[in-house]
Protein backbone atom coordinates (compact mmCIF):
# COMPACT_ATOMS: atom_id res chain seq x y z
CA UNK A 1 0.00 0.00 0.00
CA UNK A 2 1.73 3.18 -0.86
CA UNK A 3 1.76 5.91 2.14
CA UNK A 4 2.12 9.83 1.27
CA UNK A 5 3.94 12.04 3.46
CA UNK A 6 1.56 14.59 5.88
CA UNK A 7 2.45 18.21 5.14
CA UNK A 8 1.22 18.75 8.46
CA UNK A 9 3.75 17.46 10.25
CA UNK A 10 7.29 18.91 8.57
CA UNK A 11 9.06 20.88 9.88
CA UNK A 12 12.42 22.17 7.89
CA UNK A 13 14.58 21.90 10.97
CA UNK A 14 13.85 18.43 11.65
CA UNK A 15 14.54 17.62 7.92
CA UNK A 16 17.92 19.59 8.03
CA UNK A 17 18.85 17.71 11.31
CA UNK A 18 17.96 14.39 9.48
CA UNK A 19 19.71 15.20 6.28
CA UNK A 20 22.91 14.65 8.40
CA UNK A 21 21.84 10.69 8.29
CA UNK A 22 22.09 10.69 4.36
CA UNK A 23 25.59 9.35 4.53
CA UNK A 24 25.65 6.59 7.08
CA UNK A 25 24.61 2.97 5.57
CA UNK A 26 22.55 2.36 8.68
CA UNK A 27 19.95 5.01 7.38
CA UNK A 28 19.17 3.12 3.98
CA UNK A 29 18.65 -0.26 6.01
CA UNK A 30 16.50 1.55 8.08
CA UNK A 31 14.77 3.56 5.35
CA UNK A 32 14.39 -0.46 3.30
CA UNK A 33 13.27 -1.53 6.36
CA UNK A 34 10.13 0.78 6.70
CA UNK A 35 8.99 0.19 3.21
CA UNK A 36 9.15 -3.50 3.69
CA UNK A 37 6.67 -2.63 7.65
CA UNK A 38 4.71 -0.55 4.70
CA UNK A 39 3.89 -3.97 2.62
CA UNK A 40 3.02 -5.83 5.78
CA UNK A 41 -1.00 -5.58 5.95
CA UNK A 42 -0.61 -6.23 9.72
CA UNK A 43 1.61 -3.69 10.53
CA UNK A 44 0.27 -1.81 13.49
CA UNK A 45 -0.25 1.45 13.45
CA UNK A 46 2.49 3.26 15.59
CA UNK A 47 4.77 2.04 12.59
CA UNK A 48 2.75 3.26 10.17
CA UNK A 49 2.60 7.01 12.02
CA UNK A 50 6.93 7.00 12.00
CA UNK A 51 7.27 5.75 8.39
CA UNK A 52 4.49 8.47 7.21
CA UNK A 53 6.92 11.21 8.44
CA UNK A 54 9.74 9.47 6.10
CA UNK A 55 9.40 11.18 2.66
CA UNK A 56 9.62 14.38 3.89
CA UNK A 57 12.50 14.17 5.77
CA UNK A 58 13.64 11.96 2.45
CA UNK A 59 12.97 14.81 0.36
CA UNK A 60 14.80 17.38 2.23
CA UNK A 61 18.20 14.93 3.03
CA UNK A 62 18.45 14.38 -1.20
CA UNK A 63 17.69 18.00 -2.41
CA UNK A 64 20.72 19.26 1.11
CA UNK A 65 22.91 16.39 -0.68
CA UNK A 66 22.50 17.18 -3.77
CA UNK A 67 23.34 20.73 -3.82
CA UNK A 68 26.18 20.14 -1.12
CA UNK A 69 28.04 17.91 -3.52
CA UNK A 70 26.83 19.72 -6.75
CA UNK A 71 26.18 23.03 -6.13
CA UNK A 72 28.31 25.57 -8.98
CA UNK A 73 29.66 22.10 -10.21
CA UNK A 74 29.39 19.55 -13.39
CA UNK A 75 26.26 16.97 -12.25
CA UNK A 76 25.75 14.26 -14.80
CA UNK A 77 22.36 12.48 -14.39
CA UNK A 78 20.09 9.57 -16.68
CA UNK A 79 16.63 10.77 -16.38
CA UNK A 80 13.80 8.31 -17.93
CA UNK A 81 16.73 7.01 -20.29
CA UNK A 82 17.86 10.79 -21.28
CA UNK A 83 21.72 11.06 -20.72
CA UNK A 84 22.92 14.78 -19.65
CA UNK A 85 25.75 16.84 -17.75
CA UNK A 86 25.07 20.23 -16.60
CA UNK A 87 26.31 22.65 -14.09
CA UNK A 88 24.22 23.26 -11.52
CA UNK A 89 23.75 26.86 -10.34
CA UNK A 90 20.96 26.08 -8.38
CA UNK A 91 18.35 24.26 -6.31
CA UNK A 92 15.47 25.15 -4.37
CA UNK A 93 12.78 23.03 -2.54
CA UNK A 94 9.84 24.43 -1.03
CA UNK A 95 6.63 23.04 0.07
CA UNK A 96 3.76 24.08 -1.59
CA UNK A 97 0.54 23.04 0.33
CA UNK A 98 -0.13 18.89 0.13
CA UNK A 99 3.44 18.61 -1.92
CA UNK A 100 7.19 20.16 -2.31
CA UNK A 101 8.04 22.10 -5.11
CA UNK A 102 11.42 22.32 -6.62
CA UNK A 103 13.51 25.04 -8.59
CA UNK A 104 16.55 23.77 -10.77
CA UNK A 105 18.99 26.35 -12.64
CA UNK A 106 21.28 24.71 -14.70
CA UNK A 107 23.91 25.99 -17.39
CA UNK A 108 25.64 24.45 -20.05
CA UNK A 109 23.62 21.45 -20.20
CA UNK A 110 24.06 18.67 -22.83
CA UNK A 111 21.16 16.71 -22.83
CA UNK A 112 21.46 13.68 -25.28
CA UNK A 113 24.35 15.36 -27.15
CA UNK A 114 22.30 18.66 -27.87
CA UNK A 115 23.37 21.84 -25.93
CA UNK A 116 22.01 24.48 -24.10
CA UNK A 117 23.32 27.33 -22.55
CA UNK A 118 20.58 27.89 -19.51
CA UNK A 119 18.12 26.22 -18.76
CA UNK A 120 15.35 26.89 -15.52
CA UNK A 121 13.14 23.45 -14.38
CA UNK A 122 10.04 24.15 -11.73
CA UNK A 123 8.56 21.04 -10.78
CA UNK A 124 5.12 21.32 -9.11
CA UNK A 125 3.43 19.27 -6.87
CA UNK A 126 6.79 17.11 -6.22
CA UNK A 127 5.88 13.57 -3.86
CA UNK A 128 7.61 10.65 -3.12
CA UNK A 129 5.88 6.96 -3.31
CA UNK A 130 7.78 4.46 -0.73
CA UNK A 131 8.89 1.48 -1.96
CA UNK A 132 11.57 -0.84 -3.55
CA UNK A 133 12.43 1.60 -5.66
CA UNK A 134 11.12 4.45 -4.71
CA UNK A 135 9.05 6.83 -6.58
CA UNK A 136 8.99 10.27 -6.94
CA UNK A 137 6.05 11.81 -8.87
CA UNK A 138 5.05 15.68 -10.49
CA UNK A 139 1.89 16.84 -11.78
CA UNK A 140 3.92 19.21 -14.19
CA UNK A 141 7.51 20.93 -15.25
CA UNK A 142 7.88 24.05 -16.56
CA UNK A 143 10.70 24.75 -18.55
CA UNK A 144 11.97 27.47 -19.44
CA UNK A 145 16.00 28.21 -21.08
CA UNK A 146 17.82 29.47 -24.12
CA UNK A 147 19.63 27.58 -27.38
CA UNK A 148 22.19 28.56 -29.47
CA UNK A 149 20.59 29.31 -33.00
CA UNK A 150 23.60 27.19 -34.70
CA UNK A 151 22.51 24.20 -32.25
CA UNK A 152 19.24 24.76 -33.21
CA UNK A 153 19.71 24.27 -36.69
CA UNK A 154 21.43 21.49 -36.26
CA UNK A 155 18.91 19.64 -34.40
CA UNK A 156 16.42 20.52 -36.45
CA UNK A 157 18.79 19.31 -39.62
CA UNK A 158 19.11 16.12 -37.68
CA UNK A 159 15.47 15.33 -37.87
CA UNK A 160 16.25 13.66 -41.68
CA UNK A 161 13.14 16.57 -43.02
CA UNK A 162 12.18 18.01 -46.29
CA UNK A 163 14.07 20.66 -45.82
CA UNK A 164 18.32 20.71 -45.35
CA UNK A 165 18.78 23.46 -42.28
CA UNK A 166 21.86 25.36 -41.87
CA UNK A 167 23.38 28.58 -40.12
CA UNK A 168 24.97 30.97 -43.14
CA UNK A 169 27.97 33.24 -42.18
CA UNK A 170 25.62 36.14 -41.60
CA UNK A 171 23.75 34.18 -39.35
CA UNK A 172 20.62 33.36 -41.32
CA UNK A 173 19.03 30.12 -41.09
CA UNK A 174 18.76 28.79 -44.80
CA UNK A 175 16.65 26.14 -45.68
CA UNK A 176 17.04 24.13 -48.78
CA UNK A 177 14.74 21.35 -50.32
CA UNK A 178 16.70 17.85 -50.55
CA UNK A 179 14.95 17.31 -53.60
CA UNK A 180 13.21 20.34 -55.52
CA UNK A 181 15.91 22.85 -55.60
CA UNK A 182 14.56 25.05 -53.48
CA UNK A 183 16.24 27.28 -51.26
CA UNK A 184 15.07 30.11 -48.65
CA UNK A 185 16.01 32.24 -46.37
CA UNK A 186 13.50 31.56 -43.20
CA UNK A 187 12.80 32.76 -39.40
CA UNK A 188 10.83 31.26 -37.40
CA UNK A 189 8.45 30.95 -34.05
CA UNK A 190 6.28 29.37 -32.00
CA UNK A 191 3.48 29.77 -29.58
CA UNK A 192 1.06 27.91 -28.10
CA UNK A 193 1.98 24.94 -29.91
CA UNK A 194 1.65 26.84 -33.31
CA UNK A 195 4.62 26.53 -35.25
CA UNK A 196 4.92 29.87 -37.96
CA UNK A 197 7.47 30.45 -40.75
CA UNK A 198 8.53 33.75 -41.99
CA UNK A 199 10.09 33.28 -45.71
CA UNK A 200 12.83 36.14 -45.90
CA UNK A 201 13.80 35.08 -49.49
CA UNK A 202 13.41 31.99 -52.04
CA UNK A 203 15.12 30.73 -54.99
CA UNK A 204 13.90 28.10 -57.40
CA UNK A 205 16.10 26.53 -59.43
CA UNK A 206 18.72 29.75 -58.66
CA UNK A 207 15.03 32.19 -59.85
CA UNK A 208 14.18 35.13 -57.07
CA UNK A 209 10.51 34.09 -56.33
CA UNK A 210 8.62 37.13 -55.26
CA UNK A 211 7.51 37.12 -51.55
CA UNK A 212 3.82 37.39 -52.76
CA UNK A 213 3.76 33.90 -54.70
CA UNK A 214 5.34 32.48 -51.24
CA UNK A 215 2.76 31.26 -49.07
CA UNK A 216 3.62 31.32 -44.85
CA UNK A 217 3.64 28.14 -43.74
CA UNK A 218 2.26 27.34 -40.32
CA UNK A 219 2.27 24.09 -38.35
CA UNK A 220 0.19 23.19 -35.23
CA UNK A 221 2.60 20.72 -33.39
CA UNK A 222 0.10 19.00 -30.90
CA UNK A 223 1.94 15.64 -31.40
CA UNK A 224 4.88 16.04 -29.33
CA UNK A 225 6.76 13.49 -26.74
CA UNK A 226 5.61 13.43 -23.42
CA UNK A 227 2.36 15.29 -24.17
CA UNK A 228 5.18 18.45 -24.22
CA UNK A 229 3.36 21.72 -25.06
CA UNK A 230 5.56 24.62 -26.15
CA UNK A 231 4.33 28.32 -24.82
CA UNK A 232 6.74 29.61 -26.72
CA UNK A 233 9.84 29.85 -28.73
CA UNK A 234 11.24 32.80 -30.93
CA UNK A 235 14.91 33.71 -31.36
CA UNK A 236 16.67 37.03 -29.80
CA UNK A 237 20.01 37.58 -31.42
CA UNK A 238 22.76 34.53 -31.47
CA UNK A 239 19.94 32.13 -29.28
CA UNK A 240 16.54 31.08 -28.91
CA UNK A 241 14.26 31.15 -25.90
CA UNK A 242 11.76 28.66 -24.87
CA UNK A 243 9.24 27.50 -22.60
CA UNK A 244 7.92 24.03 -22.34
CA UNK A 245 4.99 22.80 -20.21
CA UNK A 246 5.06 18.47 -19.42
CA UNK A 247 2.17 16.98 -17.41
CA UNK A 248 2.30 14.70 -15.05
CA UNK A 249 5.70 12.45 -14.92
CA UNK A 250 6.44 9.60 -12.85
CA UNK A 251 10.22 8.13 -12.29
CA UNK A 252 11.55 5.73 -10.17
CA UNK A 253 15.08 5.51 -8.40
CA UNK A 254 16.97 3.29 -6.21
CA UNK A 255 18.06 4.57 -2.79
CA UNK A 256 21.20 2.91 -2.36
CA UNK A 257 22.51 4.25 -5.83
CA UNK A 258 21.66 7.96 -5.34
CA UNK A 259 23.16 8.02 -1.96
CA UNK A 260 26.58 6.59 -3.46
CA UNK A 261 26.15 8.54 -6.54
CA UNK A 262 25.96 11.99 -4.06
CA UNK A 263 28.97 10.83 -1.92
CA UNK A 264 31.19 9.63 -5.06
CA UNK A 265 30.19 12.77 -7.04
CA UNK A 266 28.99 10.47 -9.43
CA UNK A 267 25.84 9.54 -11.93
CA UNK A 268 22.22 9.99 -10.49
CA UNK A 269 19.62 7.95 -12.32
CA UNK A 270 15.92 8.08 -12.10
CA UNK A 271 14.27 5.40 -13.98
């Protein structure tokens, strides 16, 4: 049965006080030990109060580790199979009502290979699930962070398209047909999920096409991973700024291995 922490009874300096548990053995056994009492349908009821208390104080001792060993550093994680490295500028936890809320601020992230220079994560409605692994739920992320326009067009080259996208020396994004011999000068942006093209210029076959004969394409990208929705995204200069909204996400890690990974400065991994 899975037991949810009681905002009621937290209190920070308890959690602080506990966090100084996070790197003696003893406490895992202890914390494996309570989720096994949790699985017991007999267990009485003065366990069930202490181990109620336990995700709180849980919460707290990881997000005090984590920025202890982090904090201004490289972190590397493996988030739902996503590889990245980061350094992490900050991170906030707060409880908001029934749940915790957390604030991340990282800079030069990689995440699978494609870079970023900042990047800004608020997860609401943050809880932990008990268990062997434990689980860690949100009702939503916010996203927010800037892209360099030459990374951009290389993702979006990557994507195997229509369309050829490159950076020129000027900095203009040029798009070029892989099979009609088309080539244009674009911009771009997005918001609310509404992808919009702004055709600067366009050759056919090396022929100025006037802008008139050029419709603007527009896109409605409602299919996106994860149920993503994108606020908004529209270049300033050299990058691109964005904001993504996820729903709900559930992950799973292992206790044992994110304690070692914060003492050893190593790999966290959420499943």
């Amino acid at each position: 049965m899975a037991t949810y922490f009681d905002p009621k009874s937290w209190s920070l300096a308890g959690a602080v006080d506990m966090g100084k548990r996070l790197l003696d053995p003893s406490w895992i056994d202890q914390w494996l030990g309570f989720t096994t009492s949790w699985a017991d349908p007999v267990a009485d009821l003065g366990s069930g109060t202490v181990t109620a208390l336990m995700p709180d104080v849980l919460m707290t001792v990881l997000s005090e580790g984590i920025l202890s060993r982090f904090g201004g550093q490289e972190i590397s994680a493996t988030l739902l199979e996503h590889d990245l490295t980061a350094t992490l500028d900050s991170f906030k936890l707060r409880r908001r009502g029934a749940h915790f809320q957390s604030k991340t601020v990282l800079s030069n992230l990689v995440w699978d290979s494609h870079p970023f220079d900042t990047v800004t994560v608020v997860a609401h409605g943050v809880r932990l699930i008990p268990g062997v692994p434990t689980k860690v739920r949100v009702q939503q992320l916010d996203i927010e962070g800037t892209i360099g326009i030459g990374a951009m067009a290389e993702w979006v080259d990557a994507q195997n398209l229509d369309w050829r996208v490159r950076l020129d020396d000027r900095g203009h994004i040029v798009a070029t047909h892989r099979t009609r011999k088309m080539r244009a000068v674009v911009d771009g942006q997005v918001y609310d999920n509404l992808l919009t093209l702004d055709i600067r210029r366009a050759r056919w076959y090396g022929i100025r096409l006037p802008k008139r004969v050029i419709p603007a394409p527009a896109l409605l990208l409602d299919d996106l991973p994860n149920r993503a929705s994108i606020s908004y995204a529209h270049r300033r200069g050299d990058v691109v700024k964005f904001r993504l909204e996820l729903p709900e996400i559930t992950g799973s890690f292992d206790l044992t291995q994110i304690r070692d990974a914060i003492i050893a400065g190593t790999t966290l991994i959420v499943f």
